[in-house]
N, C-alpha and C. Protein backbone atom coordinates (compact mmCIF):
# COMPACT_ATOMS: atom_id res chain seq x y z
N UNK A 1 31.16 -15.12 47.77
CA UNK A 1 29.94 -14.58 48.31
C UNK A 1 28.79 -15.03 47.40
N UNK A 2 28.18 -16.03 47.99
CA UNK A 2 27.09 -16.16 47.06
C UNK A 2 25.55 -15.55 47.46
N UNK A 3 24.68 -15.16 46.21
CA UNK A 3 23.88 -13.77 46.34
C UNK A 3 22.59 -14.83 46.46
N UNK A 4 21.49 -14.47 47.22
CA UNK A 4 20.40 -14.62 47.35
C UNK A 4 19.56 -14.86 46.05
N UNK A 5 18.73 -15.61 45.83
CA UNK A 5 17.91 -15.24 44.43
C UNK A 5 17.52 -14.04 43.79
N UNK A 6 18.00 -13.74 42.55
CA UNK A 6 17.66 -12.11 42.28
C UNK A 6 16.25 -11.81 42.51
N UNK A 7 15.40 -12.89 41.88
CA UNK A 7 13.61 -12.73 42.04
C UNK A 7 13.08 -11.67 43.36
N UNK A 8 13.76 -12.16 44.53
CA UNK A 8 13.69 -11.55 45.72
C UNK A 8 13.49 -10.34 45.87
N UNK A 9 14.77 -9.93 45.15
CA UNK A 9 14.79 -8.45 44.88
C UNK A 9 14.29 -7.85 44.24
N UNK A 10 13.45 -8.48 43.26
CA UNK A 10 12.87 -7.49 41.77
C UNK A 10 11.62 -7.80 42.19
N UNK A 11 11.05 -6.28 42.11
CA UNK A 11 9.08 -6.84 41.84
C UNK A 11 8.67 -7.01 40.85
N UNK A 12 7.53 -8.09 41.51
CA UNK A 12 7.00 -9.07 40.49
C UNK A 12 5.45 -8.59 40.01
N UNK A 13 5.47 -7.22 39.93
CA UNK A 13 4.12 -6.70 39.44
C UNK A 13 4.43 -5.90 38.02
N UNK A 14 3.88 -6.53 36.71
CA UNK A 14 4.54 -6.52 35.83
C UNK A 14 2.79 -5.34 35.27
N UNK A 15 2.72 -5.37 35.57
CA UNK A 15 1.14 -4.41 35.06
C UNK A 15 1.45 -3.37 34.31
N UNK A 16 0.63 -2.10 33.95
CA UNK A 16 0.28 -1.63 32.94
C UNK A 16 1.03 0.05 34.02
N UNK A 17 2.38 0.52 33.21
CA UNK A 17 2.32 1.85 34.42
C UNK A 17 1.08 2.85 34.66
N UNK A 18 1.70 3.54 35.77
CA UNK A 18 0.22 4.40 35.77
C UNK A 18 0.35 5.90 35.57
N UNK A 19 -0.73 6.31 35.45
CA UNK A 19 -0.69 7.41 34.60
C UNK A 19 0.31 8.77 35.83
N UNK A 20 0.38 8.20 37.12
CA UNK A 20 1.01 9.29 37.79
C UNK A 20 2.42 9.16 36.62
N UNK A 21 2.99 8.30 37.22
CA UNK A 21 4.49 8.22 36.91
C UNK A 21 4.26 8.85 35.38
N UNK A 22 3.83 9.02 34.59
CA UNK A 22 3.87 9.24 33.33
C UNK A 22 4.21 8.55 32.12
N UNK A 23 3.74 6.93 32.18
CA UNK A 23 3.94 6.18 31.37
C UNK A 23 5.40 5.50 31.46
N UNK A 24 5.86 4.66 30.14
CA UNK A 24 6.81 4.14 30.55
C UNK A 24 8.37 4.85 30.33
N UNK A 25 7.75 6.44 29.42
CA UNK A 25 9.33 6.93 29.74
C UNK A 25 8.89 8.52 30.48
N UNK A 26 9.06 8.23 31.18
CA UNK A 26 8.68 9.46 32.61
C UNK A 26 10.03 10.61 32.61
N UNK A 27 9.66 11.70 32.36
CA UNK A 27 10.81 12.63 33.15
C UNK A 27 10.62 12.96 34.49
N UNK A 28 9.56 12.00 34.93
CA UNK A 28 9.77 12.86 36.59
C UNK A 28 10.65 12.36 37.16
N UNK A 29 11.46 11.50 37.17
CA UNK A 29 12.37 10.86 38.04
C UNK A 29 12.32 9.44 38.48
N UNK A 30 10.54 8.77 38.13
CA UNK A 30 10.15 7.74 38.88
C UNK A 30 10.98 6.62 38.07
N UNK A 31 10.67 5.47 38.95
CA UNK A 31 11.53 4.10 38.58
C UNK A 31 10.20 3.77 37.58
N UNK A 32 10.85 2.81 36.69
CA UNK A 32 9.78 2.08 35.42
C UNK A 32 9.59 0.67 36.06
N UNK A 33 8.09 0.36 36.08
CA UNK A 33 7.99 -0.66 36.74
C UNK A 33 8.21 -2.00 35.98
N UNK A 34 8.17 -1.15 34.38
CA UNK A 34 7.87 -2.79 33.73
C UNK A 34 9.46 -2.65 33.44
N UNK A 35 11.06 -1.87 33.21
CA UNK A 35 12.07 -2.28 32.68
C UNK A 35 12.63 -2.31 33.90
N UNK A 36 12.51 -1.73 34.90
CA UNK A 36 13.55 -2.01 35.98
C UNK A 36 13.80 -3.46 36.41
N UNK A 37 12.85 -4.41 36.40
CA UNK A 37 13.16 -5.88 36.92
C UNK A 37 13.87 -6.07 36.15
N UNK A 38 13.40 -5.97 34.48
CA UNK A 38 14.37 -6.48 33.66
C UNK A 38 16.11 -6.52 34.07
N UNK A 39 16.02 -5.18 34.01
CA UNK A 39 17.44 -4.98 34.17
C UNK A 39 18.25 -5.38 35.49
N UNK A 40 17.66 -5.18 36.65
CA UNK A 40 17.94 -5.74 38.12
C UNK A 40 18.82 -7.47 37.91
N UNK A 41 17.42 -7.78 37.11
CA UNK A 41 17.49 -9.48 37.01
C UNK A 41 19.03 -9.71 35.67
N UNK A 42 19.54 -8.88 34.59
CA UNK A 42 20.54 -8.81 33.56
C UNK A 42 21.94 -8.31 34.37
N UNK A 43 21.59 -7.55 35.96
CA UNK A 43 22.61 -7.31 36.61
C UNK A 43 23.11 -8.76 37.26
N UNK A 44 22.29 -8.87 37.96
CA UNK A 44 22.46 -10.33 38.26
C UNK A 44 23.24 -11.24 37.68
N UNK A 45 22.70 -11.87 36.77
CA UNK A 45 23.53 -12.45 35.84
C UNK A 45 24.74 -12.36 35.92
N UNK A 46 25.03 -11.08 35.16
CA UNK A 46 26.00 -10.87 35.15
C UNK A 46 27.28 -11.18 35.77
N UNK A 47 26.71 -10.69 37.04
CA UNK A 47 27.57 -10.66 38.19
C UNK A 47 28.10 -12.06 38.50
N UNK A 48 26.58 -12.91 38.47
CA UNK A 48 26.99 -14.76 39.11
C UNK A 48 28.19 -14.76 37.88
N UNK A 49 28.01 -14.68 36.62
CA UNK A 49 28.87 -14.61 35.10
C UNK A 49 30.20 -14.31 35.68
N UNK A 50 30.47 -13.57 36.37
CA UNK A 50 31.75 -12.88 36.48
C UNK A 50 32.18 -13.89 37.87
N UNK A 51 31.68 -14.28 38.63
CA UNK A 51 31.87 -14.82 39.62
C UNK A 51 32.56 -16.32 39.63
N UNK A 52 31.41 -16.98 38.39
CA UNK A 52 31.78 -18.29 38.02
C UNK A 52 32.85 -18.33 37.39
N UNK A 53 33.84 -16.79 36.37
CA UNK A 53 34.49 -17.27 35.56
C UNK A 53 35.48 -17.09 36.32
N UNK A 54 35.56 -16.03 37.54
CA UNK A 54 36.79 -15.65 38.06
C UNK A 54 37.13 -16.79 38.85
N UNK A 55 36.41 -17.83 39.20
CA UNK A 55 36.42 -19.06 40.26
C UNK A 55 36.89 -20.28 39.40
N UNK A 56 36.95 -20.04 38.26
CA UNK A 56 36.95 -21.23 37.19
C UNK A 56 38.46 -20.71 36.80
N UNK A 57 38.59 -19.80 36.18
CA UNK A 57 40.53 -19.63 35.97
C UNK A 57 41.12 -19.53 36.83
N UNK A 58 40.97 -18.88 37.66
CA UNK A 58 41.82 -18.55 39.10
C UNK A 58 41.94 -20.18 39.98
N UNK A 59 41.01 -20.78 39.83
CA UNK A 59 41.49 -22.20 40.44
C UNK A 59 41.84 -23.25 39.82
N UNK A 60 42.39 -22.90 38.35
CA UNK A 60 42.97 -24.12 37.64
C UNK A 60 44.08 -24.26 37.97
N UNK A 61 44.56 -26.01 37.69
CA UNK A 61 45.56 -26.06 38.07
C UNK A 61 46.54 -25.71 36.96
N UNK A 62 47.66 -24.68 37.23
CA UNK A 62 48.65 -24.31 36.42
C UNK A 62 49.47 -25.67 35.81
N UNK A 63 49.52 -26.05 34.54
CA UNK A 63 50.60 -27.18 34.04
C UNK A 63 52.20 -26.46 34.43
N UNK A 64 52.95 -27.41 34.85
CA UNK A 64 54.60 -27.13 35.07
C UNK A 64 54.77 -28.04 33.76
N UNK A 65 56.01 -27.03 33.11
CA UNK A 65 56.95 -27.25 32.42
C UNK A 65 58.24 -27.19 33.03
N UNK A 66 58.72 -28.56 32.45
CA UNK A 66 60.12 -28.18 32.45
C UNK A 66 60.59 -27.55 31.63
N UNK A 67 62.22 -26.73 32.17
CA UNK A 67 62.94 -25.96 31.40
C UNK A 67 64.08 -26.38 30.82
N UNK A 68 63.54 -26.88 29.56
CA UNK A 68 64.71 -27.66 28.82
C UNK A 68 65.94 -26.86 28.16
N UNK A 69 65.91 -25.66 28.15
CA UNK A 69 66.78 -24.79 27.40
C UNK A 69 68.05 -25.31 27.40
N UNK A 70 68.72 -25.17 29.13
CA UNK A 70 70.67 -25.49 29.48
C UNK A 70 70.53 -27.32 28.48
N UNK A 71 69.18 -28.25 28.32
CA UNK A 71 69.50 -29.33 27.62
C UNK A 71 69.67 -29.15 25.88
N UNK A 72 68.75 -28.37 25.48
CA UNK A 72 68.43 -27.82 24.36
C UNK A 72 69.94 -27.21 23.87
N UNK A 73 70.82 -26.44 24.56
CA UNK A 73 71.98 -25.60 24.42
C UNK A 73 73.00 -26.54 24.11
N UNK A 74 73.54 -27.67 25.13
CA UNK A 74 74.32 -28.11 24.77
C UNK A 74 74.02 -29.26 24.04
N UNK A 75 73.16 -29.53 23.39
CA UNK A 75 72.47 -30.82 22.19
C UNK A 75 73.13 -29.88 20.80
N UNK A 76 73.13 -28.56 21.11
CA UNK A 76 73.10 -27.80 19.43
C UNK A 76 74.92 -27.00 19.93
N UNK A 77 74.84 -26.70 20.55
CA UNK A 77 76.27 -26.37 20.91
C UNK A 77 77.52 -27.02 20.63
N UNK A 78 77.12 -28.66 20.92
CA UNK A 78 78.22 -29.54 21.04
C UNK A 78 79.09 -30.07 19.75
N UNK A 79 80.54 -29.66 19.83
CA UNK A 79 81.26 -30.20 18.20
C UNK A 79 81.40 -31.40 18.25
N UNK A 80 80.77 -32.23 17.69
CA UNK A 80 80.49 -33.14 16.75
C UNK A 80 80.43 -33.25 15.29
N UNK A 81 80.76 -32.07 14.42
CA UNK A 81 80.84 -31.93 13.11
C UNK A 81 79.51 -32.41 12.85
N UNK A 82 78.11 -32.28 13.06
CA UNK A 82 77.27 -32.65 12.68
C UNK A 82 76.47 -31.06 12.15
N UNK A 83 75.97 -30.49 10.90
CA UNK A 83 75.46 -29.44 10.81
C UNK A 83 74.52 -28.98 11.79
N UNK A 84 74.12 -28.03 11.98
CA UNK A 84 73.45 -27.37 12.93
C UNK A 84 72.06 -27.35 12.82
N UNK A 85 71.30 -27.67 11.47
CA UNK A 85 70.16 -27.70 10.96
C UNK A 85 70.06 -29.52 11.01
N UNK A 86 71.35 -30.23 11.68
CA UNK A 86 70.78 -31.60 11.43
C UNK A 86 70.68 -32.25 12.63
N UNK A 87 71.44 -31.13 13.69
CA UNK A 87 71.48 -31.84 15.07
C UNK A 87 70.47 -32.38 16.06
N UNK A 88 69.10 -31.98 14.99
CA UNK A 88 67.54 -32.07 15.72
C UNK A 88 67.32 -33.76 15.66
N UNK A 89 67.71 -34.41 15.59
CA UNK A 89 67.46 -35.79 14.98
C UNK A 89 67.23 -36.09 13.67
N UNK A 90 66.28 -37.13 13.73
CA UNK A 90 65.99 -37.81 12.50
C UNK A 90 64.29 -36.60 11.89
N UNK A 91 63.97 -36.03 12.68
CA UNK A 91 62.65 -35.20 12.08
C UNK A 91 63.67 -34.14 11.51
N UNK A 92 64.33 -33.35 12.01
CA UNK A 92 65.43 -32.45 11.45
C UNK A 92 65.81 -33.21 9.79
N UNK A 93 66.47 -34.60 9.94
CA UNK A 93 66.90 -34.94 8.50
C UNK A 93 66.16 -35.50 7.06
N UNK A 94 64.98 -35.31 8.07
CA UNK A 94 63.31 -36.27 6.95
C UNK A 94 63.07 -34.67 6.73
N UNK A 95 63.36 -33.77 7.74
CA UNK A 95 62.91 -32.13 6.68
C UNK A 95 63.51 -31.58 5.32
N UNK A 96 64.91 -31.72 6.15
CA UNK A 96 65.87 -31.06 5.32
C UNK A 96 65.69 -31.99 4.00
N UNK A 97 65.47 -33.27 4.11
CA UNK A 97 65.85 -34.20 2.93
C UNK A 97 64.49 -34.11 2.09
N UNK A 98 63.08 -33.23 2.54
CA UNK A 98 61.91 -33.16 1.88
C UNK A 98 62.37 -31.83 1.47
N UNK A 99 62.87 -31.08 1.89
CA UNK A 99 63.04 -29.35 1.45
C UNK A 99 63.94 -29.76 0.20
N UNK A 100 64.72 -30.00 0.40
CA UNK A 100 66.33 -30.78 -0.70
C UNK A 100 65.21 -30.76 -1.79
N UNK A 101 64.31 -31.77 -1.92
CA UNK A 101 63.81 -32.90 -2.71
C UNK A 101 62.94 -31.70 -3.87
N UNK A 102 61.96 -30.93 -2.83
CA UNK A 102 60.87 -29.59 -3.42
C UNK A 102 61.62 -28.86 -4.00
N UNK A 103 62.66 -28.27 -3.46
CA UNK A 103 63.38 -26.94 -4.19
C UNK A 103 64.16 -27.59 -5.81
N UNK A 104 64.72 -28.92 -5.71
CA UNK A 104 65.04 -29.85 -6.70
C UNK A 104 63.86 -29.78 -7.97
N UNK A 105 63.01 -30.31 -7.41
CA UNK A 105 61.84 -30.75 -8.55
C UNK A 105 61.55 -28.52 -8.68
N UNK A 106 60.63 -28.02 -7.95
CA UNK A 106 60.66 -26.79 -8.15
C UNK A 106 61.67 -26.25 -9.63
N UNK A 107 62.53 -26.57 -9.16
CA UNK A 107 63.62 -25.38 -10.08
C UNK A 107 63.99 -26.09 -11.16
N UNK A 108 63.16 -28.09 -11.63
CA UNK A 108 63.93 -28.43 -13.08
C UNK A 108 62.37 -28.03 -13.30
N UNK A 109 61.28 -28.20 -12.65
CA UNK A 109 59.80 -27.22 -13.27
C UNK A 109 59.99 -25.85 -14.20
N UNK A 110 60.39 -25.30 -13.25
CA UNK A 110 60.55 -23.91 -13.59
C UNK A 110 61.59 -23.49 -15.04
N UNK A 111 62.20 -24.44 -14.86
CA UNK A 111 63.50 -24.19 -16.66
C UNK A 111 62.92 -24.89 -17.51
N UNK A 112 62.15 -26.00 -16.92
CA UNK A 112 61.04 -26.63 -17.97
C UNK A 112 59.90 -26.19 -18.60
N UNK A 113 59.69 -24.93 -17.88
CA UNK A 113 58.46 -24.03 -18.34
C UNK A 113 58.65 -22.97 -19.16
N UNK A 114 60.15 -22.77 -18.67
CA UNK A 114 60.52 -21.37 -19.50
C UNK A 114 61.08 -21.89 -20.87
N UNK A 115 61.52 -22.94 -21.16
CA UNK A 115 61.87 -23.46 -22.33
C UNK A 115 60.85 -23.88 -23.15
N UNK A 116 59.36 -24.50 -22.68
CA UNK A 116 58.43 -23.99 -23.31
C UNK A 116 57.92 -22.56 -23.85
N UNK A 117 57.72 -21.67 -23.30
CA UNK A 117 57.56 -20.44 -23.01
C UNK A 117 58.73 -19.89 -24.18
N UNK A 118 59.80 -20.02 -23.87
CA UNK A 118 61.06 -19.40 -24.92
C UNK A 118 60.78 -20.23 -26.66
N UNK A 119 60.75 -21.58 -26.82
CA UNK A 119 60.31 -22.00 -27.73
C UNK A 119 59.09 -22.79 -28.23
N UNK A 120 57.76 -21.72 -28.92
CA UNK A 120 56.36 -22.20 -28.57
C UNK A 120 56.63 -23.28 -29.85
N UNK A 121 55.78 -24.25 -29.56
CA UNK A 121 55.46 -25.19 -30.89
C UNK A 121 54.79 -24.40 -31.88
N UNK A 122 55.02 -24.84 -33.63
CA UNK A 122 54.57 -24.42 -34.33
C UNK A 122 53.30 -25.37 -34.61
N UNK A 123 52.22 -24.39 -34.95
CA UNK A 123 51.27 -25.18 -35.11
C UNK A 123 50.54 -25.31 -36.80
């Protein structure tokens, strides 16, 4: 449903209120001439806002995936004596063989520090 120009609807007499209504914050009940467009015209908005976004997700096209899982299952399932952390390929064995490598260096660091630490140089 698309809406008419808001302008249409809002008056465009932006003048000075008058002293019936009681200025611009009135308890008599009357409409404010100078904030009501404002706001008429922020409804608006809004609304086209809500209109454009619900028309913009709602008509995308959904991506299909395939469902690789039943392939995924029997790739890691299957006996082959190959470990289970290696059956991913070759990115699986460039991990494991960088993890190997860190925890290696890590832990001759770490006895290398404490053997400083246990015997300080004399100075």
């Amino acid at each position: 449903m698309l809406l008419a120009s808001p302008r249409s609807h809002v008056p465009t007499s932006f003048g000075k209120p008058s002293q019936k209504s009681g200025g611009c914050y009135s308890s008599k009940g009357g409409t404010n001439s100078i904030l009501m467009p404002m706001i008429l015209e922020l409804m608006f908005n809004e609304q086209r806002l809500q209109q454009l976004s619900s028309r913009t997700i709602s008509s995308s096209a959904r991506r299909q995936v395939d469902n690789m899982v039943k392939e995924k299952q029997k790739l890691f399932q299957a006996d082959n004596g190959i470990p289970v952390h290696l059956k991913g390929g070759a990115k699986d064995a460039i991990l494991y063989r960088a993890t190997m490598a860190l925890t290696v260096f890590g832990s001759g660091f770490v006895v290398y520090e404490l053997l400083n630490a246990a015997m300080p140089k004399k100075a």
